[in-house]
Protein backbone atom coordinates (compact mmCIF):
# COMPACT_ATOMS: atom_id res chain seq x y z
CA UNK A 1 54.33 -79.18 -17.50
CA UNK A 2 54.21 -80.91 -13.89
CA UNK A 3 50.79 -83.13 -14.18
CA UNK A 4 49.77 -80.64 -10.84
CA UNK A 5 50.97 -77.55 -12.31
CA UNK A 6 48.77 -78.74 -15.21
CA UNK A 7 45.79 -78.82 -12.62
CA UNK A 8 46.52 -75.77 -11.35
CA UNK A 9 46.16 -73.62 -14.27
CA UNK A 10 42.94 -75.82 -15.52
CA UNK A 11 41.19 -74.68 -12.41
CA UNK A 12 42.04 -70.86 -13.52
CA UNK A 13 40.47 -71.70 -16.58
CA UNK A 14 37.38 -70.23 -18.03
CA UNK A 15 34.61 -73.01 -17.81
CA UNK A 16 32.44 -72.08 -21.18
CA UNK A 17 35.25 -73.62 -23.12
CA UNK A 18 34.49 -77.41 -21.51
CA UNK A 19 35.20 -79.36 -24.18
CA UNK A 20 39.08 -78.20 -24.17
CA UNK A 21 38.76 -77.63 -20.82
CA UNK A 22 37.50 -81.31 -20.36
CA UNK A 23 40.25 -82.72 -22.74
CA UNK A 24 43.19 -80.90 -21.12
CA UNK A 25 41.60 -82.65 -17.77
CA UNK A 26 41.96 -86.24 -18.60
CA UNK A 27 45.42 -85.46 -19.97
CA UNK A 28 46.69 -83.80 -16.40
CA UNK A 29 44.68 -86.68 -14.88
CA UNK A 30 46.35 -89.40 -16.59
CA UNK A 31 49.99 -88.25 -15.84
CA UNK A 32 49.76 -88.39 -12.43
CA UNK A 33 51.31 -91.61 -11.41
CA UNK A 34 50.51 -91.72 -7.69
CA UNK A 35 47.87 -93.54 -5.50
CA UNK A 36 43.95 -93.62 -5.90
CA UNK A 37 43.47 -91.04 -2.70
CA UNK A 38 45.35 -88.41 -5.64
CA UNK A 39 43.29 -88.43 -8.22
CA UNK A 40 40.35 -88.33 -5.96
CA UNK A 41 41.69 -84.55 -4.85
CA UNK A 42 43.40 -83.67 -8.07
CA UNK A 43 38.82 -84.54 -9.57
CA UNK A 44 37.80 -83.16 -6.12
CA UNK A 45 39.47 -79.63 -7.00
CA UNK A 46 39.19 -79.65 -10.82
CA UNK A 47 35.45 -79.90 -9.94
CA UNK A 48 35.23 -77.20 -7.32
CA UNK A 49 36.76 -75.11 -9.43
CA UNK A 50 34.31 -76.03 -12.43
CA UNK A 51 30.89 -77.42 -10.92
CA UNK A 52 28.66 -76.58 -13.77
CA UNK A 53 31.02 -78.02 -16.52
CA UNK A 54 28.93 -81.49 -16.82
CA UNK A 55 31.84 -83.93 -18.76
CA UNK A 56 34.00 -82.95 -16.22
CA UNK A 57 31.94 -84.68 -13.60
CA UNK A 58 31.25 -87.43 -16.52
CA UNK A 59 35.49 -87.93 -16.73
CA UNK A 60 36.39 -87.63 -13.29
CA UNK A 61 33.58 -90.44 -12.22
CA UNK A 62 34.74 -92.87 -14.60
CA UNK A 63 38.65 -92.11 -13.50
CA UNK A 64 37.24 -93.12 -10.13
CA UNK A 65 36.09 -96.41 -10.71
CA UNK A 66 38.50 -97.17 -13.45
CA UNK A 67 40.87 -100.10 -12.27
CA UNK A 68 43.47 -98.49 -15.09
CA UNK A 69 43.07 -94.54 -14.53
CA UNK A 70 45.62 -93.64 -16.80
CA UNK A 71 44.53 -95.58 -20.12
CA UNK A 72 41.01 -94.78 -19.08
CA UNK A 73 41.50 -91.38 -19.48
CA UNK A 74 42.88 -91.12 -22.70
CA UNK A 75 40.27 -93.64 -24.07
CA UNK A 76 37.78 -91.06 -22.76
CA UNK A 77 39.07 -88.43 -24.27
CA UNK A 78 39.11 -90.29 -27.60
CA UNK A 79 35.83 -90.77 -26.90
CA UNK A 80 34.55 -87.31 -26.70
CA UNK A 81 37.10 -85.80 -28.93
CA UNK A 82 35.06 -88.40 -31.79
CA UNK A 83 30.90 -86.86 -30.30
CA UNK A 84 29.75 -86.52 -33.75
CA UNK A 85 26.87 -83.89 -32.08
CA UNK A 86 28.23 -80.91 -34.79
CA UNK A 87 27.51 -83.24 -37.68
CA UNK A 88 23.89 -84.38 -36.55
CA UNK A 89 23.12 -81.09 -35.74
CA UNK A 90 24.38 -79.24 -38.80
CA UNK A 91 22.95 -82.02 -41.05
CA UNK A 92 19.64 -81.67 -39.40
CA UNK A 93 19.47 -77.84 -39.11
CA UNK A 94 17.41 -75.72 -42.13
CA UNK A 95 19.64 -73.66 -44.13
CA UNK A 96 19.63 -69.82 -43.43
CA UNK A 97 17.80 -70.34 -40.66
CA UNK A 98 17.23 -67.37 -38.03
CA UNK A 99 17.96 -69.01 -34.52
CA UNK A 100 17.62 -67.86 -30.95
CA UNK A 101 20.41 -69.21 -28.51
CA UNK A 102 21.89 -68.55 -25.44
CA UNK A 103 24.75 -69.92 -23.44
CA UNK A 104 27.99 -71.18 -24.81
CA UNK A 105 27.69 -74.58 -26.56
CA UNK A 106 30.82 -75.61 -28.92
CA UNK A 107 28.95 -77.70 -30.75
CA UNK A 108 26.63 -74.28 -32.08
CA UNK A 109 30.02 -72.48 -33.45
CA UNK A 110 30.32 -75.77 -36.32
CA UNK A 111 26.97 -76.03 -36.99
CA UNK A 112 26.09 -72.57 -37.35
CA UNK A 113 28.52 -72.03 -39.66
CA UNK A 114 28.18 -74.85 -41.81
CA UNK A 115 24.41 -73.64 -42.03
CA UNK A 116 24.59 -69.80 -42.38
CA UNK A 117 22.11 -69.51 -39.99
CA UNK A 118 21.17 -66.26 -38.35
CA UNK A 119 22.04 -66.28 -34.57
CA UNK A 120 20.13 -64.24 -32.49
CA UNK A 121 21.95 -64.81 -28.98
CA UNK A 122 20.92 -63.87 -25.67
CA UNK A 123 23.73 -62.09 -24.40
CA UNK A 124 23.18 -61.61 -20.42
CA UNK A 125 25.60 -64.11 -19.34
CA UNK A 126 29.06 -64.00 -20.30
CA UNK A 127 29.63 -67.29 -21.60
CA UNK A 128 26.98 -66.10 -24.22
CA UNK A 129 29.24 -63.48 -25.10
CA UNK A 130 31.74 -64.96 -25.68
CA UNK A 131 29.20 -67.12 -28.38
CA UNK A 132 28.69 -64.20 -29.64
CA UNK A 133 32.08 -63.40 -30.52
CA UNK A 134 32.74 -66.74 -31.88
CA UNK A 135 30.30 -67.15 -33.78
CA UNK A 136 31.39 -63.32 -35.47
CA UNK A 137 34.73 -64.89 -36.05
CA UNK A 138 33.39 -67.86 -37.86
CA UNK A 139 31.58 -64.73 -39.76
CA UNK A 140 28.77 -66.11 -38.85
CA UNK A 141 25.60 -63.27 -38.66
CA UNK A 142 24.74 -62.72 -35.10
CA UNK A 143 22.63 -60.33 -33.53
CA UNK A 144 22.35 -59.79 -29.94
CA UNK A 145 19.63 -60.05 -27.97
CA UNK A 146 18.99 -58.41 -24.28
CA UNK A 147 17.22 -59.88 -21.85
CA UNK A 148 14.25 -57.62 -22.07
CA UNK A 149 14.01 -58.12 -26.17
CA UNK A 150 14.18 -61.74 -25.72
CA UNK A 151 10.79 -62.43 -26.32
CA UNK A 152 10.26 -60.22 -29.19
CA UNK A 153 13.68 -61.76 -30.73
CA UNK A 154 11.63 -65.44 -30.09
CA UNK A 155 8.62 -64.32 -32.16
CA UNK A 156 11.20 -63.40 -34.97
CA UNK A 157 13.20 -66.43 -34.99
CA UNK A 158 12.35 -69.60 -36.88
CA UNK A 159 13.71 -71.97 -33.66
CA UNK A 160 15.08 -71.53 -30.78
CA UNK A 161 18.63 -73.92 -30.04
CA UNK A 162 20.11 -74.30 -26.80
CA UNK A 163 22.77 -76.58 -25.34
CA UNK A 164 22.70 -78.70 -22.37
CA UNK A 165 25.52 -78.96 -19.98
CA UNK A 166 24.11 -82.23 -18.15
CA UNK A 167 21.12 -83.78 -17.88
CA UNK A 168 19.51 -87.86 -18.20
CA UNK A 169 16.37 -89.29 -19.90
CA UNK A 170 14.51 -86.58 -17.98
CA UNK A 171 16.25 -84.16 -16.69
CA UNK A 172 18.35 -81.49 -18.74
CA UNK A 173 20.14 -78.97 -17.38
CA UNK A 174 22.04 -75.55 -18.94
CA UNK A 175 23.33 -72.08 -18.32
CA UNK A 176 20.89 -69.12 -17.26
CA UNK A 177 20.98 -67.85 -20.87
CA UNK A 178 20.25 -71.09 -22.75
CA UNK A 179 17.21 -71.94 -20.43
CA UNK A 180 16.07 -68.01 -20.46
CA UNK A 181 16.42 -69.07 -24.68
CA UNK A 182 14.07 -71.94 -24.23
CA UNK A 183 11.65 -70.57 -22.12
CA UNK A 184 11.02 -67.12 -24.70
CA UNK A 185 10.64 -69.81 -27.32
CA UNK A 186 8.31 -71.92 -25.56
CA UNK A 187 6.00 -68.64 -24.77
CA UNK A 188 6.29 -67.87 -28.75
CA UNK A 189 5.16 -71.33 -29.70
CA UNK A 190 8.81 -71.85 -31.56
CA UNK A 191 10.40 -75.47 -31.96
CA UNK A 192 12.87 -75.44 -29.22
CA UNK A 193 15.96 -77.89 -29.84
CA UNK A 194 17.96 -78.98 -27.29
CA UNK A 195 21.70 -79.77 -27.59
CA UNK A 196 23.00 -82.44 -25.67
CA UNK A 197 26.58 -83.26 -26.25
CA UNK A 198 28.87 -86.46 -25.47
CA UNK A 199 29.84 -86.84 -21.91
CA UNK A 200 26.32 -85.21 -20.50
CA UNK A 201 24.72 -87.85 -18.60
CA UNK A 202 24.93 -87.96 -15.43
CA UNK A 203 23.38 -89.60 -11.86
CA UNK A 204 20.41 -87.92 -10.51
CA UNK A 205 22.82 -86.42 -7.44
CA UNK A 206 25.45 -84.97 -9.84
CA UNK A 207 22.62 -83.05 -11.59
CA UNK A 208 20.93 -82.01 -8.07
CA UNK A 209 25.01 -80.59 -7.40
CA UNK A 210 25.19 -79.03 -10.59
CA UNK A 211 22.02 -77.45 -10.39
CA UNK A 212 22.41 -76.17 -7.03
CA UNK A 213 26.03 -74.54 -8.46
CA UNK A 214 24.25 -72.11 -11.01
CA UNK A 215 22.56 -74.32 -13.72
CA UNK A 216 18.62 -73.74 -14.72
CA UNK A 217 16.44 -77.01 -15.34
CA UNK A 218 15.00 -77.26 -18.88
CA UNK A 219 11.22 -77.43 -19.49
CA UNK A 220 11.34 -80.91 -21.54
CA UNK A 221 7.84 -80.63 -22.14
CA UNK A 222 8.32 -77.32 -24.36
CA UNK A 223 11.17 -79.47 -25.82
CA UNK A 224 10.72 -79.94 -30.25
CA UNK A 225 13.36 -82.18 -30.72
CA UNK A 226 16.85 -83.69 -28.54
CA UNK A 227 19.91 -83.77 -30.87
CA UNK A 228 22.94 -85.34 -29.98
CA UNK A 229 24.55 -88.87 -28.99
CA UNK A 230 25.17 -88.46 -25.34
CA UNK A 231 27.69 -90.96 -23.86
CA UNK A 232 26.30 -93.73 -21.52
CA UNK A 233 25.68 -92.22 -17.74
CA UNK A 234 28.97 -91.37 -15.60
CA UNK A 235 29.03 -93.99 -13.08
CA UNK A 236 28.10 -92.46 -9.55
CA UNK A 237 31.33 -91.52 -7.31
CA UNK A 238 30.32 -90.10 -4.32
CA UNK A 239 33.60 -88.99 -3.56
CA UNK A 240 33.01 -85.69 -6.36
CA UNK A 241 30.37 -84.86 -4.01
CA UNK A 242 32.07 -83.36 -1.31
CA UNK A 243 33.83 -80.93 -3.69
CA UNK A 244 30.49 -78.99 -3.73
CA UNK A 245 29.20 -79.58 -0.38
CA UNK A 246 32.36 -78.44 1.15
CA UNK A 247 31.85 -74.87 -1.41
C-alpha cells in the first residue's frame, strides 16, 4: 500500500486501539520519501484525525525534529513495541483481584489476564466497551458497570486501575471513563493506580490540545501508585499545533 493510501485509512481508524494505531503510523510515516513540508501534513492530518491518541503526538514530534525521519521512525517504533508497562503492571498487581477501570488501555487486556483479576469496567464510553469485550475474549471476568453504579461498584472493588493517554511529572491525562474510574475510587477511599504507558509524555501545550479535544485531567493527589516506564518527553513541534486549532 501507497505510504498516503496508508495514511488515509489510519485516519479512518478507531483511536482506542493506539498502540497499533501508533505503530502502523511510523511505518506510513517512514515510507514517504518526499520533503520535510510532507511529513509535517501527512502528522498534521494523522493528528486531526486522532487528537486524543497521546504517542501519536509523542511520534510525530520526534519525526519533526529528526534530521533522519525515516530510520527515526522505525527506531521509535522499536521503542514502544519493547514498553515493558504489561510486565510491571502484571508483576505488581494482587492475584484475583476485583478492579474498577474505565477507558481502553492495552496494557490492562495482558495484565488482567495474567492476574485473573475481576474487572469491573465502566462502560459509558465506547472505547470502554470495547475493554469490555476484550477483556471477555481473553476470558477474563468482567462485569459492567453504569455510570450511575459506579460508585457502589468502587466500594466493592479492591483498586481502582486506569490508563493514561498523556500526561508529564504532573499532569496526567485520560478518557472520560478512566478519570470518571478514578474519581469513584478516590470518593471510596480505594488505591487508585494509574497506567502510564511508553510514548505518554508530552509538552505542557500538547496536553492543553489534547485536553481541550475530549480528555479529563487526573486528580494526582487521589493517585496510590504510577506504574509504567514512560518514554522521555516528545520534543515540542509547534507545527502539530495547528492540526487542532484549525478543528
Amino acid at each position: 500500500m501507497h505510504p498516503i493510501e496508508h495514511l488515509r485509512y489510519l485516519a479512518r481508524a478507531d483511536s482506542s486501539e493506539a498502540a497499533a494505531l501508533v505503530a502502523e503510523t511510523a511505518a506510513a510515516l517512514a515510507g514517504l520519501r518526499g520533503d520535510h513540508a510532507t511529513l509535517v501534513v501527512a502528522a498534521r492530518r494523522i493528528i486531526e484525525r486522532h487528537p486524543t491518541v497521546g504517542p501519536l503526538w509523542w511520534l510525530c514530534a520526534h519525526l519533526l525534529v529528526a534530521p533522519d525521519a525515516r530510520q527515526r521512525a522505525w527506531e521509535l517504533s522499536e521503542l514502544l513495541a519493547d514498553d515493558p508497562t504489561p510486565d510491571e503492571l502484571a508483576e505488581a498487581l494482587p492475584h484475583g483481584a476485583a478492579v474498577l477501570t474505565g477507558g481502553f488501555t492495552a496494557a490492562l487486556t495482558e495484565a488482567f489476564a495474567e492476574r485473573e483479576v475481576v474487572a469491573m469496567v465502566l462502560v459509558d464510553g465506547d472505547d470502554s466497551l470495547r475493554l469490555a469485550r476484550r477483556l471477555g475474549r481473553f476470558g477474563i471476568d468482567v462485569e459492567p458497570v453504569e455510570q450511575h453504579g459506579v460508585e457502589a461498584a468502587a466500594a466493592r472493588a479492591d483498586m481502582v486501575v486506569v490508563g493514561a493517554t498523556a500526561g508529564s511529572d504532573s499532569v496526567a491525562l485520560g478518557s472520560p471513563d478512566a478519570a470518571a474510574a478514578a474519581r469513584a475510587g478516590a470518593r471510596a477511599a480505594f488505591p487508585v493506580w494509574l497506567i502510564e504507558p511508553g510514548g505518554t509524555r508530552l509538552p505542557s501545550r500538547f496536553l492543553s490540545a489534547i485536553e481541550a479535544a475530549g480528555c479529563h485531567e487526573f486528580d494526582l493527589g487521589a493517585v496510590a501508585r504510577r506504574v509504567g516506564a514512560p518514554h522521555p518527553p516528545a520534543p515540542l513541534a509547534p507545527e502539530l499545533l495547528r492540526a487542532v486549532t484549525a478543528r
